[in-house]
Protein backbone atom coordinates (compact mmCIF):
# COMPACT_ATOMS: atom_id res chain seq x y z
CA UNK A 1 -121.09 -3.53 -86.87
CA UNK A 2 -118.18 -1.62 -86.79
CA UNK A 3 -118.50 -0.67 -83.12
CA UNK A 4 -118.57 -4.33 -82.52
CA UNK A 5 -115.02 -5.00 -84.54
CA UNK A 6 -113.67 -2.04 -82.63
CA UNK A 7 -114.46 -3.80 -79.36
CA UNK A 8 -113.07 -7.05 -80.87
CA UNK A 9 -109.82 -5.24 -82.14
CA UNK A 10 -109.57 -3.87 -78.35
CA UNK A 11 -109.75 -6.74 -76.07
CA UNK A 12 -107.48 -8.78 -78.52
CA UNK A 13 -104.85 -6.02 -78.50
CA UNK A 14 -105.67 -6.25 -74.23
CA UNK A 15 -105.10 -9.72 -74.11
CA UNK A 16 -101.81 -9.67 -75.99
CA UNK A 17 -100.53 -6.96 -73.93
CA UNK A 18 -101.54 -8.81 -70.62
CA UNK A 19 -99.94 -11.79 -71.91
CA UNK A 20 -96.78 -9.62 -73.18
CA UNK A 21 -96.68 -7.82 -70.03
CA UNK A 22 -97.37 -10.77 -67.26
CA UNK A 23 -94.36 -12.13 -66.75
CA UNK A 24 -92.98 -8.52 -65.67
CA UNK A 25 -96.37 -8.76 -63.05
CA UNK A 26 -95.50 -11.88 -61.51
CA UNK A 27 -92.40 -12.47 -61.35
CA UNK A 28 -90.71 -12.92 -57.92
CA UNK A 29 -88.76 -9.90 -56.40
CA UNK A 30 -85.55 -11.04 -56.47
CA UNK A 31 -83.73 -12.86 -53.44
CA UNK A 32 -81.23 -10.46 -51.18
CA UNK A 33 -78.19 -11.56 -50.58
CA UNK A 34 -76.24 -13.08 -48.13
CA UNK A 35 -75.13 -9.71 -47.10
CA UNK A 36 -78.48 -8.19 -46.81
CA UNK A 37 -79.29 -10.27 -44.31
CA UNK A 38 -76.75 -10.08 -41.72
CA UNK A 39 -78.10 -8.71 -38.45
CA UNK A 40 -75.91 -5.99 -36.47
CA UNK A 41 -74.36 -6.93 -33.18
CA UNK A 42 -71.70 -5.53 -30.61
CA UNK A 43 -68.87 -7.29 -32.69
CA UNK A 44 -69.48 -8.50 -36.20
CA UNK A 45 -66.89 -10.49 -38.37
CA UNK A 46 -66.00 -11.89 -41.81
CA UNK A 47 -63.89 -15.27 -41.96
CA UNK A 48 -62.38 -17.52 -44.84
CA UNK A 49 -62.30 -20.79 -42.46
CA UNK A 50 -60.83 -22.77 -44.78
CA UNK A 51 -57.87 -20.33 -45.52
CA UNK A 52 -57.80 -19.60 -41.41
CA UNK A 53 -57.36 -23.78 -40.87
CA UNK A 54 -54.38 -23.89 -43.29
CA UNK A 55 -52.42 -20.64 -41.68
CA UNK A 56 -53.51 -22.69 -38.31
CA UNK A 57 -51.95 -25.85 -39.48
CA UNK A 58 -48.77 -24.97 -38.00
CA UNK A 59 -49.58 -23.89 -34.57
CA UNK A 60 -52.27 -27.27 -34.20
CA UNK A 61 -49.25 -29.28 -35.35
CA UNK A 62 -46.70 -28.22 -32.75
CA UNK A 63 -48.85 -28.18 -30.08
CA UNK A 64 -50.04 -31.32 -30.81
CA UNK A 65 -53.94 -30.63 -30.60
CA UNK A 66 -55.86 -33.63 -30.06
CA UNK A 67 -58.55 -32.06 -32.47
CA UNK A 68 -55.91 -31.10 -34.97
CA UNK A 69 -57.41 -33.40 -37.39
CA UNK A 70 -60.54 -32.77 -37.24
CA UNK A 71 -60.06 -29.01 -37.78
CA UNK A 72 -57.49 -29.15 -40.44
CA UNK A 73 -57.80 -28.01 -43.97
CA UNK A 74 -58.35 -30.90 -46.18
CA UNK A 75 -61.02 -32.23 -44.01
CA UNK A 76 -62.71 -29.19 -43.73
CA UNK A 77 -62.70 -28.83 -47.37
CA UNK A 78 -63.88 -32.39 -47.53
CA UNK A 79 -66.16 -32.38 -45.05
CA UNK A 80 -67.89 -28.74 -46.54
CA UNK A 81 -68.45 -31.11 -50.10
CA UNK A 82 -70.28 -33.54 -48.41
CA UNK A 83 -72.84 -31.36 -46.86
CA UNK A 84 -73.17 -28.72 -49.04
CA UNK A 85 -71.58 -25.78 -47.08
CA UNK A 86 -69.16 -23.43 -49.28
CA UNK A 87 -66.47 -22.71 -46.35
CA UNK A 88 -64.01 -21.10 -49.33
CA UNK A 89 -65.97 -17.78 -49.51
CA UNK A 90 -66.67 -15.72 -46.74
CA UNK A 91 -68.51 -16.49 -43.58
CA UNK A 92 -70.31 -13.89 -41.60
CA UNK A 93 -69.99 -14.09 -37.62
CA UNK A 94 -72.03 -11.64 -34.73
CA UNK A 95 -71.61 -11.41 -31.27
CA UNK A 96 -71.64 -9.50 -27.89
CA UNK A 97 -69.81 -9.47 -24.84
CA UNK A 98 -72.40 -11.49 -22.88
CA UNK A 99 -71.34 -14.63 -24.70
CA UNK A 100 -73.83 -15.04 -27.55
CA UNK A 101 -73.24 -15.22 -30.87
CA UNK A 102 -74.44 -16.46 -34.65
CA UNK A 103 -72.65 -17.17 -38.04
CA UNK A 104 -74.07 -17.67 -41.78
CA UNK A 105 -72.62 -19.48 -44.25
CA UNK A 106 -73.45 -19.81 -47.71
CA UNK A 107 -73.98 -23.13 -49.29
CA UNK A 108 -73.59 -24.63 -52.55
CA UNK A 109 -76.08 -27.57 -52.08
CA UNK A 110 -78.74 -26.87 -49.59
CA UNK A 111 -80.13 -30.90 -50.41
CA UNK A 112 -76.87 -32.00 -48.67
CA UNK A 113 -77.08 -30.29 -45.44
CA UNK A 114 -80.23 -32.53 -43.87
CA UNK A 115 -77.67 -35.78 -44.05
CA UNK A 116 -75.27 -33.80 -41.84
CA UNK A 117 -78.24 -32.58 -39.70
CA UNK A 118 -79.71 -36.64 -39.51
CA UNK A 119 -75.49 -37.24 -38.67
CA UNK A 120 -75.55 -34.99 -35.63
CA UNK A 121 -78.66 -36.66 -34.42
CA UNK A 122 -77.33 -39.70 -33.93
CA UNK A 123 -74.89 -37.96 -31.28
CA UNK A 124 -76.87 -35.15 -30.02
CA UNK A 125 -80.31 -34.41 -28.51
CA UNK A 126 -81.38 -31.95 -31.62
CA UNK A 127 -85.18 -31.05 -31.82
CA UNK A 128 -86.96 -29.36 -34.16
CA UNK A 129 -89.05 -26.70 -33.63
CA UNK A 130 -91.00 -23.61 -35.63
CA UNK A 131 -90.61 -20.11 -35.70
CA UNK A 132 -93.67 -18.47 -37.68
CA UNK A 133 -93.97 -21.11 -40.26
CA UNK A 134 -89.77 -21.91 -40.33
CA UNK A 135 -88.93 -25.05 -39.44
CA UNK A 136 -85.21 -24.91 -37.05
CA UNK A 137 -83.52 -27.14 -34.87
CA UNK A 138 -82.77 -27.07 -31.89
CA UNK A 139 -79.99 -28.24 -28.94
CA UNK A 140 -81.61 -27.09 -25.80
CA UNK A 141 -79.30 -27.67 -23.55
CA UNK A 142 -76.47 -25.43 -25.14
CA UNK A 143 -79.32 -22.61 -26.22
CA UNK A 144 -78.08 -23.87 -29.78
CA UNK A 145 -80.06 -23.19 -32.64
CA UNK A 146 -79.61 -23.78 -36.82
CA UNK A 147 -81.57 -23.14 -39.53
CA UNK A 148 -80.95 -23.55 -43.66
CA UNK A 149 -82.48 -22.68 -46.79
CA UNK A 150 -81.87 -22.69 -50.30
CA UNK A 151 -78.50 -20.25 -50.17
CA UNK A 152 -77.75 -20.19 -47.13
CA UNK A 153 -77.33 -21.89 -43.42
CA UNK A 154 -77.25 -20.22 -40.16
CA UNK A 155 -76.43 -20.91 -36.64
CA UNK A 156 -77.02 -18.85 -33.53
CA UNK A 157 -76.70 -19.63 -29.67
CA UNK A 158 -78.08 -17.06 -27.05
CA UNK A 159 -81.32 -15.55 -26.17
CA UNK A 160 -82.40 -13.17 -29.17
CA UNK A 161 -82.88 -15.46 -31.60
CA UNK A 162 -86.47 -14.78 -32.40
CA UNK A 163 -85.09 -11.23 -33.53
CA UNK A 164 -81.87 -12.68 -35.40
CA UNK A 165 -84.09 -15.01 -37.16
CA UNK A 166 -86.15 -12.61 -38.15
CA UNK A 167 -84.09 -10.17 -39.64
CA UNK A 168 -82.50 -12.76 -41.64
CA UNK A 169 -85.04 -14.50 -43.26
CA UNK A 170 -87.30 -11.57 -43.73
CA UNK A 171 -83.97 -9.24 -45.19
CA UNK A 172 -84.98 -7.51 -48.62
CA UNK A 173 -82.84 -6.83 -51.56
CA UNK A 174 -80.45 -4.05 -51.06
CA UNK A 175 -81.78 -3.66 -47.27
CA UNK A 176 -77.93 -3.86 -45.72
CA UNK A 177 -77.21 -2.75 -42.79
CA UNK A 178 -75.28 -0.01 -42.57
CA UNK A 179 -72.81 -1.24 -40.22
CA UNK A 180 -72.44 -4.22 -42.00
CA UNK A 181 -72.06 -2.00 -45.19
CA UNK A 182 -68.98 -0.01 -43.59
CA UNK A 183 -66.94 -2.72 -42.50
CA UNK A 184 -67.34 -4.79 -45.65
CA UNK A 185 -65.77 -1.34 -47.11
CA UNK A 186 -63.44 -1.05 -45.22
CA UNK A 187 -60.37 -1.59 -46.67
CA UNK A 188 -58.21 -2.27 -43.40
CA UNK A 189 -56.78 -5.25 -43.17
CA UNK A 190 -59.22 -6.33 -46.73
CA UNK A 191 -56.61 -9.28 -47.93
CA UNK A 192 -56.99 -10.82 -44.01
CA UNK A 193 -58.28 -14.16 -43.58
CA UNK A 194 -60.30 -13.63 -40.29
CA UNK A 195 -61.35 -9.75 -39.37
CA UNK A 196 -63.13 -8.98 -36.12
CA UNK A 197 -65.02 -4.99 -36.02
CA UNK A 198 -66.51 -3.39 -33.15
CA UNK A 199 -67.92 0.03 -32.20
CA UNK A 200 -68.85 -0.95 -28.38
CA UNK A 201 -70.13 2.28 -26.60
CA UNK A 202 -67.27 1.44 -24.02
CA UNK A 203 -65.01 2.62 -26.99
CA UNK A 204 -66.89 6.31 -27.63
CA UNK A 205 -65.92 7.13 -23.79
CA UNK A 206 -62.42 7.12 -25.08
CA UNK A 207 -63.51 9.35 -28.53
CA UNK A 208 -62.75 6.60 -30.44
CA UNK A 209 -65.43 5.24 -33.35
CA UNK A 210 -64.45 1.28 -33.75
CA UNK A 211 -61.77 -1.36 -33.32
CA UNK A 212 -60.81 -3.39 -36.12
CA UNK A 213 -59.20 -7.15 -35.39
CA UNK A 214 -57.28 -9.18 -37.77
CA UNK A 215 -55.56 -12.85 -36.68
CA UNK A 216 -53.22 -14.38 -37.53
CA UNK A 217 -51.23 -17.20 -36.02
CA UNK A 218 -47.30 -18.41 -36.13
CA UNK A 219 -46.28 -21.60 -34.43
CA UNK A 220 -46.95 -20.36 -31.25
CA UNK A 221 -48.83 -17.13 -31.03
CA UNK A 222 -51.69 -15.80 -32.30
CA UNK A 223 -51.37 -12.54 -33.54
CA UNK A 224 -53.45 -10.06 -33.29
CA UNK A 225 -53.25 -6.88 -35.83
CA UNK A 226 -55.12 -4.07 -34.13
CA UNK A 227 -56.85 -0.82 -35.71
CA UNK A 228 -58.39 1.63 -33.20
CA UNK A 229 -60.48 4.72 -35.72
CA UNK A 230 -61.83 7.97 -34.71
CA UNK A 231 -63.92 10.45 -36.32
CA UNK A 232 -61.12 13.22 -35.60
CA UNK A 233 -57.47 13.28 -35.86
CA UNK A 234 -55.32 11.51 -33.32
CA UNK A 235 -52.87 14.53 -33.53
CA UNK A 236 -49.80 12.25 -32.17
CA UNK A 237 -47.32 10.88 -34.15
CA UNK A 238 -44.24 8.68 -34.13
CA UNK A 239 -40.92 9.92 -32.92
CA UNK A 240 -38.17 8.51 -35.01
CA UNK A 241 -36.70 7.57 -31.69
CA UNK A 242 -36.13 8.02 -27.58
CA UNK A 243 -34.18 6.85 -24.73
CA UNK A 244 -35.77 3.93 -23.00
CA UNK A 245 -34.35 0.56 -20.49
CA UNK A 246 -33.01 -2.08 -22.02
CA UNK A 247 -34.81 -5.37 -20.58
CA UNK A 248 -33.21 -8.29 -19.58
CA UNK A 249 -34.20 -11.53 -18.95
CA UNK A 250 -35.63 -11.16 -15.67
CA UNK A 251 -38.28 -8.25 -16.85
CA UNK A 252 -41.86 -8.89 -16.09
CA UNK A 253 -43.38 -6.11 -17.27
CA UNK A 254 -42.01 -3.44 -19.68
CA UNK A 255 -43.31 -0.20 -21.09
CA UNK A 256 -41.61 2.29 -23.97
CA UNK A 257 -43.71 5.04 -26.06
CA UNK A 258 -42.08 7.87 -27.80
CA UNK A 259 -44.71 9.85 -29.51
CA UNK A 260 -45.05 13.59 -30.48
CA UNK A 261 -47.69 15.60 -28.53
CA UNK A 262 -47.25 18.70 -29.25
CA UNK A 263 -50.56 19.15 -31.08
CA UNK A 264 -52.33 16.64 -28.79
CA UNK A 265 -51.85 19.18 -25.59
CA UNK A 266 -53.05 22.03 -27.68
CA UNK A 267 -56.70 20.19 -27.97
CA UNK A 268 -57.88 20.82 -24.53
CA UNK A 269 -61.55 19.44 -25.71
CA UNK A 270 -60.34 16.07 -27.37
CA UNK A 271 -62.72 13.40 -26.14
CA UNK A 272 -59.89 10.71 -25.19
CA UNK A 273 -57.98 13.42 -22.89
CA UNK A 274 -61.06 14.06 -21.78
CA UNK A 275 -61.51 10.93 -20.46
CA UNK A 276 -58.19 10.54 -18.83
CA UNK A 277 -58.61 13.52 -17.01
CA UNK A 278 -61.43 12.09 -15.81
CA UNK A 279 -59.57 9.13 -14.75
CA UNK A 280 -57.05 11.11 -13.34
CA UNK A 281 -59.18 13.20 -10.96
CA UNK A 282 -60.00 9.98 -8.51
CA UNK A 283 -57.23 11.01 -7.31
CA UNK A 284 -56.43 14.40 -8.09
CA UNK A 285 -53.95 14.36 -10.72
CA UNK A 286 -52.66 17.29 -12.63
CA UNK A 287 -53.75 16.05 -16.31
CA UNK A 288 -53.34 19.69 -17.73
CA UNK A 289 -50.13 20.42 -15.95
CA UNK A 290 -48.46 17.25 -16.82
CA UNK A 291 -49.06 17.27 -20.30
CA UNK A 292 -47.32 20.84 -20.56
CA UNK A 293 -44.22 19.27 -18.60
CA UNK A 294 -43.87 16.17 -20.57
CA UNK A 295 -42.45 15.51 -24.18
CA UNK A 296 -43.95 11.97 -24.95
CA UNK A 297 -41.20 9.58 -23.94
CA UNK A 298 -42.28 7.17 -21.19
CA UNK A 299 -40.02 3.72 -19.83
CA UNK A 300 -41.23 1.55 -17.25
CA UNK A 301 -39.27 -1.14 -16.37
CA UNK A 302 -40.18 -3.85 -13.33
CA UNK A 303 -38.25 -7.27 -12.80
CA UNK A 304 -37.62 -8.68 -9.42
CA UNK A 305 -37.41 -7.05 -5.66
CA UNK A 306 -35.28 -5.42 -3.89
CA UNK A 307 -35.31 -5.01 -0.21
CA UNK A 308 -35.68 -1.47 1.54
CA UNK A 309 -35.57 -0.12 5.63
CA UNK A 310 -39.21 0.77 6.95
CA UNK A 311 -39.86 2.74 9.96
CA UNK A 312 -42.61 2.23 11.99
CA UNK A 313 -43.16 3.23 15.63
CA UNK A 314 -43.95 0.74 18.43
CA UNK A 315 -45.24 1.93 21.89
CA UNK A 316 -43.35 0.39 25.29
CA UNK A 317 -43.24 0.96 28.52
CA UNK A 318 -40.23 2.50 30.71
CA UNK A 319 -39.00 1.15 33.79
CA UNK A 320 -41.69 3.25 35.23
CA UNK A 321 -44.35 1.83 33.46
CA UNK A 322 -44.67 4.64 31.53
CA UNK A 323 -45.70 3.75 27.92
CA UNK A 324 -43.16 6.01 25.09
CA UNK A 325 -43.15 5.45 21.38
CA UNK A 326 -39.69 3.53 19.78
CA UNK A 327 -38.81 4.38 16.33
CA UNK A 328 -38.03 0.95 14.85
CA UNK A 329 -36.54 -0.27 11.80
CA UNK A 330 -37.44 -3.71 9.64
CA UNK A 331 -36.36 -4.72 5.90
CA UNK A 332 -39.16 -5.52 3.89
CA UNK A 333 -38.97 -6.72 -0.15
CA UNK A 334 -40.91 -4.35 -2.75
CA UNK A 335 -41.04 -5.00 -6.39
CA UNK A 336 -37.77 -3.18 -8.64
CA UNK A 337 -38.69 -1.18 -10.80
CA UNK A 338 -38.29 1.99 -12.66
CA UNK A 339 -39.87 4.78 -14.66
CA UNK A 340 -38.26 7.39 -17.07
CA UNK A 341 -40.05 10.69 -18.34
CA UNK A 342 -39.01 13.17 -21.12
CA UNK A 343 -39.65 16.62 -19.76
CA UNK A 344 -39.29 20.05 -20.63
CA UNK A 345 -38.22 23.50 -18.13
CA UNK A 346 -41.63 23.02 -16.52
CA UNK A 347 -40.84 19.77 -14.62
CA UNK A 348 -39.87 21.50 -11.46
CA UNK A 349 -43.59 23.21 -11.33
CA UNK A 350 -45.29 20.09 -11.79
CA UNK A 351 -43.58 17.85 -9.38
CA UNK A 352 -43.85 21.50 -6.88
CA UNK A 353 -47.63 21.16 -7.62
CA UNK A 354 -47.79 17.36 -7.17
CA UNK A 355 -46.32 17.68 -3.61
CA UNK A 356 -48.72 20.12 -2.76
CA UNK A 357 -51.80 17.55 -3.87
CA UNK A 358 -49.98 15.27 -1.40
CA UNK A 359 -48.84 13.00 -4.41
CA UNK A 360 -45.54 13.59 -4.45
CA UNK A 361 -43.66 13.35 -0.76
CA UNK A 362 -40.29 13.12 0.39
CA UNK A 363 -38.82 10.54 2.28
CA UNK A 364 -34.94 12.13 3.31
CA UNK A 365 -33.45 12.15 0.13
CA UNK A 366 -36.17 9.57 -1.84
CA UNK A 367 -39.41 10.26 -3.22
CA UNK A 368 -42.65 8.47 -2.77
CA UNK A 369 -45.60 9.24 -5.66
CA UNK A 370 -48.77 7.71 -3.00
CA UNK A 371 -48.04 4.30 -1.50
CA UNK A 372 -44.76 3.61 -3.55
CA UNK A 373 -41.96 2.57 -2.10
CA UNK A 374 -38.31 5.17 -2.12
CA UNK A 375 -37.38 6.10 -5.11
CA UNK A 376 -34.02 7.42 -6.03
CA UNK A 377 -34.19 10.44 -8.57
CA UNK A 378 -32.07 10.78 -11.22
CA UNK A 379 -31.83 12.85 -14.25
CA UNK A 380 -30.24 11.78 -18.17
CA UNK A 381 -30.25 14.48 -20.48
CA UNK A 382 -33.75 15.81 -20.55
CA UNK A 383 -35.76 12.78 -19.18
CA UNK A 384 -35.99 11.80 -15.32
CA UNK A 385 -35.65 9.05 -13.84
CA UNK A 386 -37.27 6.84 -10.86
CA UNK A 387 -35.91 3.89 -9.11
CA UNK A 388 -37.01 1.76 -6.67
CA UNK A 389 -33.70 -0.52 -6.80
CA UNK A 390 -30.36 -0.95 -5.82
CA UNK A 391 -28.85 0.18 -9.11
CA UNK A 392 -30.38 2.08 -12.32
CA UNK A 393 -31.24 -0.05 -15.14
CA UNK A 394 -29.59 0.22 -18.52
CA UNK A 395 -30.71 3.14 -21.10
CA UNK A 396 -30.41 2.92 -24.37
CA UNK A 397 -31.58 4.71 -27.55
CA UNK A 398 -34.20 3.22 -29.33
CA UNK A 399 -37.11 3.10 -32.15
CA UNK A 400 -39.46 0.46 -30.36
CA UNK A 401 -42.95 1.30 -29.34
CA UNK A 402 -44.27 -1.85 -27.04
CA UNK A 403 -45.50 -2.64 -23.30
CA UNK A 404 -45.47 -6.31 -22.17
CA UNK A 405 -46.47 -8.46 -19.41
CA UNK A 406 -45.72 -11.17 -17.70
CA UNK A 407 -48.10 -13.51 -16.32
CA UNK A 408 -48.08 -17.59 -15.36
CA UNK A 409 -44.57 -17.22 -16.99
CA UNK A 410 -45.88 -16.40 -20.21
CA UNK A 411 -45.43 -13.24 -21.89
CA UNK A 412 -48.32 -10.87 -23.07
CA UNK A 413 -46.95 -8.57 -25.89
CA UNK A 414 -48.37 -5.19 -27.63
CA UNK A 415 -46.39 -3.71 -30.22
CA UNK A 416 -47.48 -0.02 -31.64
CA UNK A 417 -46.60 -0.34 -35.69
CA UNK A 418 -48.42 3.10 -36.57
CA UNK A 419 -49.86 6.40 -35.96
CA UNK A 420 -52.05 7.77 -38.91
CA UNK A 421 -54.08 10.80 -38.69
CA UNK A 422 -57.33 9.06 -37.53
CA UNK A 423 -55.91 5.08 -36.76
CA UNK A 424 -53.63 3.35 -34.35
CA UNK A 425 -52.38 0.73 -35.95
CA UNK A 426 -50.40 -2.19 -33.62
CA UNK A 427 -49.97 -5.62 -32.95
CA UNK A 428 -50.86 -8.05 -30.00
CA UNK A 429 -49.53 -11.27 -29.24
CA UNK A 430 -51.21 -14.38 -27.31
CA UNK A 431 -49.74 -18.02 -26.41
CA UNK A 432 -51.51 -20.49 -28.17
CA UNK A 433 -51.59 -22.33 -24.77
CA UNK A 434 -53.30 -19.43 -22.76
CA UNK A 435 -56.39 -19.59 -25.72
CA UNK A 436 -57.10 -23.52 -24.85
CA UNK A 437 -56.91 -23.14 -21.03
CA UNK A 438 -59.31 -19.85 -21.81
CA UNK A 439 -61.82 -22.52 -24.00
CA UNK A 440 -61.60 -25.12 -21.35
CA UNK A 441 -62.37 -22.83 -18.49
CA UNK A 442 -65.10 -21.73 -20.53
């Protein structure tokens, strides 16, 4: 009798414990986030697009974009509402070079997103199709494909989306990628409405480790904030200031830099001189010697053309039919330009060693570095100068750090805001025009 109450006592004390205990058994592991899921790609990006349409406002309103509407703020807000998508908190965007790309999007009512689905169908040839047992749909003709579920939406065009798909709607809890993981902790450029990260293997040849993007727009640029990282220190630095040209109106192309690199030269092993000597070797260029000879200022100026006296030797024949060679003389135009170097006692050296690679030549009192036209040598203070032209351009003293170019009659700027010990910080500038003629092309 008492064995059988001790069995009774047992399985009731059993049964309240698996009762206790089975919610803790079956309970669903939770759902990762929309982080977790994000798949890594050449270029990945985070992007408030409803705070990126009302900073774009301005440059869609000037430029009178027929779309303008249709991509402004309040309807995007309004039109997010109606089917469920929460555009006011970040959306994630990958890509590569080859043209292919995705974005996800959280939403804050996945049952509105099928009447914007059943909205596009009335426009569009979308099919639905299955991956595994997910249903997605499909626009064939533009390799366009979207998918949604409870949290989130996601859209992808390109050829790997078997793979995307699955590493998003398979992601675990906590299963970020690491890539992913760095640049959302990154803290350049954090406030920034639209930031673009890449660490493209064409970067490494260069020792650097990634590129980090942030754009903005005024009313007629985009701008472009630029952050270039490396593993190891740049060692260059700012100089508080330099001789450069002054550019007028009828520049095309203009370059100044005025950095310290005195402990760049010393690093003989850095991967990004490296690579420039590598550059430099196609045709034989000093790398080594040059950086020992220069101090880190650099002009370039070009803006017009100028015209200069060729030689060239034509063969005739004598009155007895005898043929003999003619030195002639024509004018010919070449672009003007000119380019000033900061250099130290052991100029003379280089430029000795640069004629004897064949670089450097003389033509009577002009130089010629390869196929360049005469240049006139001059020298101001420590720097020297080269000029194709009539007359020297202006010098002045100055704290800017930019190149620009000019092409279709628009100008392409780059301005250099910063050197830290492992960044490059800057600042690139693109007509709003150039982007839609780029988009139609495309």
């Amino acid at each position: 009798m008492a064995k059988k109450v001790f069995f009774i006592f047992l399985l009731a004390i059993s049964l309240g414990a698996f009762l206790v205990l089975k919610p803790f058994f079956s309970e669903k592991p939770a759902a990762p986030t929309i982080e977790d899921r994000l798949p890594d790609e050449e270029f990945i990006a985070r992007i408030k697009l409803i705070d990126f349409a009302r900073e774009s406002e301005k440059i869609t309103e000037k430029n009178q974009v027929v779309v303008k509407d249709f991509i402004a703020h309040d309807f995007l807000l309004s039109q997010s509402k109606n089917y469920g998508i929460d555009l006011r908190k970040h959306s994630y965007v990958f890509g590569n070079s080859k043209g292919e790309f995705g974005l996800i999007a959280e939403l804050t009512d996945s049952a509105k997103v099928m009447a914007g689905i059943n909205r596009l169908k009335i426009i569009y040839p979308i099919k639905d199709t299955l991956i595994g047992t997910k249903k997605i749909y499909v626009l064939k003709k533009e390799n366009l494909y979207f998918y949604y579920d409870k949290s989130y939406a996601f859209i992808y065009k390109g050829n790997q989306i078997t793979a995307k798909f699955k590493r998003i709607v398979d992601a675990k809890l906590n299963d970020q990628s690491s890539t992913w993981k760095a640049f959302l902790k990154d803290n350049t450029y954090k406030k920034d409405f639209f930031v673009i990260s890449t660490q493209s293997k064409r970067l490494t040849e260069f020792g650097l480790e990634k590129a980090v993007l942030s754009i903005h727009c005024d009313s007629s640029h985009f701008l472009i904030k630029t952050a270039l990282n490396r593993k190891f220190p740049l060692n260059l630095s700012i100089k508080e200031k330099g001789f450069g040209f002054k550019p007028s109106d009828q520049t095309s192309s203009f370059l100044n830099l005025h950095v310290d690199i005195s402990k760049f030269r010393e690093n003989t092993d850095d991967e990004f001189l490296l690579a420039i000597s590598k550059l430099a070797k196609r045709i034989s260029f000093p790398t080594t010697e040059f950086l020992n000879a220069w101090e880190g200022d650099i002009s370039f100026i070009q803006g017009g053309v100028t015209s200069i006296s060729e030689t060239y030797i034509e063969t005739q024949m004598d009155e007895e039919f005898n043929p003999i060679e003619v030195r002639k003389y024509k004018a010919i135009s070449v672009p003007k330009y000119a380019i000033m170097l900061s250099l130290n006692d052991k100029k003379e050296s280089f430029f000795q060693l640069l004629s004897d690679k064949g670089i450097l030549t003389q033509d009577g009192t002009k130089s010629r570095f390869l196929f360049s036209p005469p240049l006139t040598r001059k020298e101001h203070d420590n720097y020297t100068v080269f000029n194709s032209g009539d007359v020297f351009p202006e010098i002045q003293e100055t704290t800017s750090n930019s190149v620009f170019h000019t092409w279709s009659g628009k100008r392409y700027q780059f301005d250099l805001l910063g050197l830290e010990e492992q960044s490059l910080l800057g600042e690139f500038k693109v007509h709003f025009s150039d982007v839609i003629n780029c988009l139609k092309y495309r």
